[in-house]
Protein backbone atom coordinates (compact mmCIF):
# COMPACT_ATOMS: atom_id res chain seq x y z
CA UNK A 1 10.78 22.57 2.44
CA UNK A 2 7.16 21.58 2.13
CA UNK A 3 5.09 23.29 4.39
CA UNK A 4 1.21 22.24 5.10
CA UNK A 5 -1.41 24.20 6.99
CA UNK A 6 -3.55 21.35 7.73
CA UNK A 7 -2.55 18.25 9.62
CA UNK A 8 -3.07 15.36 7.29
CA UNK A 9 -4.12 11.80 8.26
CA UNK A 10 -2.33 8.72 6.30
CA UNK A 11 -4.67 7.32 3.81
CA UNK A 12 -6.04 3.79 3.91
CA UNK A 13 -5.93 1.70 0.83
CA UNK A 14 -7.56 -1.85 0.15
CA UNK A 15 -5.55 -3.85 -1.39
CA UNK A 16 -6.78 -7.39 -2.90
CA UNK A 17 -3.59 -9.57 -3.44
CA UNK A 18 -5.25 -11.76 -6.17
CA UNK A 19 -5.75 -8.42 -7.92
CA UNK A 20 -1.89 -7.41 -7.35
CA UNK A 21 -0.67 -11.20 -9.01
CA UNK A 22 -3.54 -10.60 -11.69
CA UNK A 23 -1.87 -7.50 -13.03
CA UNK A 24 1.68 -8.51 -12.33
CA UNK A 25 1.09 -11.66 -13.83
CA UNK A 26 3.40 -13.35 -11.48
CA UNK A 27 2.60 -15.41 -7.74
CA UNK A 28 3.87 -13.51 -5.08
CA UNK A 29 3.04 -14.42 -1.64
CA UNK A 30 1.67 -12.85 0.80
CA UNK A 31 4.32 -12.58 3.70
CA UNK A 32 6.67 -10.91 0.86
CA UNK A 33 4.16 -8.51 -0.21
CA UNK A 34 3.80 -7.07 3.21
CA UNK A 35 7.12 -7.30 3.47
CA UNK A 36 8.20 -5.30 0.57
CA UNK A 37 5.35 -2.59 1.62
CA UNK A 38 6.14 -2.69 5.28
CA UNK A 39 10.62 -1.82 4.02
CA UNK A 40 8.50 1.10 1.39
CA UNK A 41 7.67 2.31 4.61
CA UNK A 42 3.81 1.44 4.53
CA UNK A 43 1.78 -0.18 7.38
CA UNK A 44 0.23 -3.22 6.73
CA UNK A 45 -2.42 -5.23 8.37
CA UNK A 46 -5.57 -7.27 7.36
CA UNK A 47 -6.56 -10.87 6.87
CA UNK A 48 -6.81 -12.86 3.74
CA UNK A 49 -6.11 -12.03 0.27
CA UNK A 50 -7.46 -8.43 1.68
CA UNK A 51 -4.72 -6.13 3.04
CA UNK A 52 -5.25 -2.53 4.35
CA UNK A 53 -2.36 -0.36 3.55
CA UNK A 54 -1.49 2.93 5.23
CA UNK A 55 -0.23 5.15 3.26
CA UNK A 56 2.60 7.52 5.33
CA UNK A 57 1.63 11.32 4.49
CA UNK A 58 4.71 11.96 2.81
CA UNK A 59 3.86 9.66 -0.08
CA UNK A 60 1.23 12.16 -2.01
CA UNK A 61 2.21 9.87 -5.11
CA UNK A 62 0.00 6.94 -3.82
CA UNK A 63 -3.79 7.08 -3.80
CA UNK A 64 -4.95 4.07 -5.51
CA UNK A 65 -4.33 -0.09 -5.09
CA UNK A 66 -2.51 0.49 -8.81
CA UNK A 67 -0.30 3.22 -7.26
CA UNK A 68 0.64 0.42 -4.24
CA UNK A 69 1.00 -2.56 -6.88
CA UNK A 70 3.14 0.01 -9.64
């Protein structure tokens, strides 16, 4: 068991989708990338080719747009 002394707020991370098929190399819309990060357990909102992702506190691992797209 973990245990944390300070409450800790979910990160927000930008997250450019042209930047996300850029690396990947491969078109993936956006309804199925908010998809797959909304089943990961991350909240998505946003408008455009700009999402905000929340991160859930839990996921330490994740602190970067190349941690979200990985």
């Amino acid at each position: 068991i973990d245990v944390y002394s300070k409450k800790r707020i979910p990160k927000k991370i930008k997250l450019n989708l042209n930047d996300v098929n850029n690396l990947l190399g491969v078109k993936i819309p956006k309804q199925k990338s908010q998809k797959i990060l909304k089943s990961l357990g991350f909240g998505v909102s946003g408008k455009g080719e700009e999402i905000i992702v929340t991160v859930p506190t839990r996921r330490l691992d994740i602190t970067i747009p190349e941690d979200l797209i990985e």
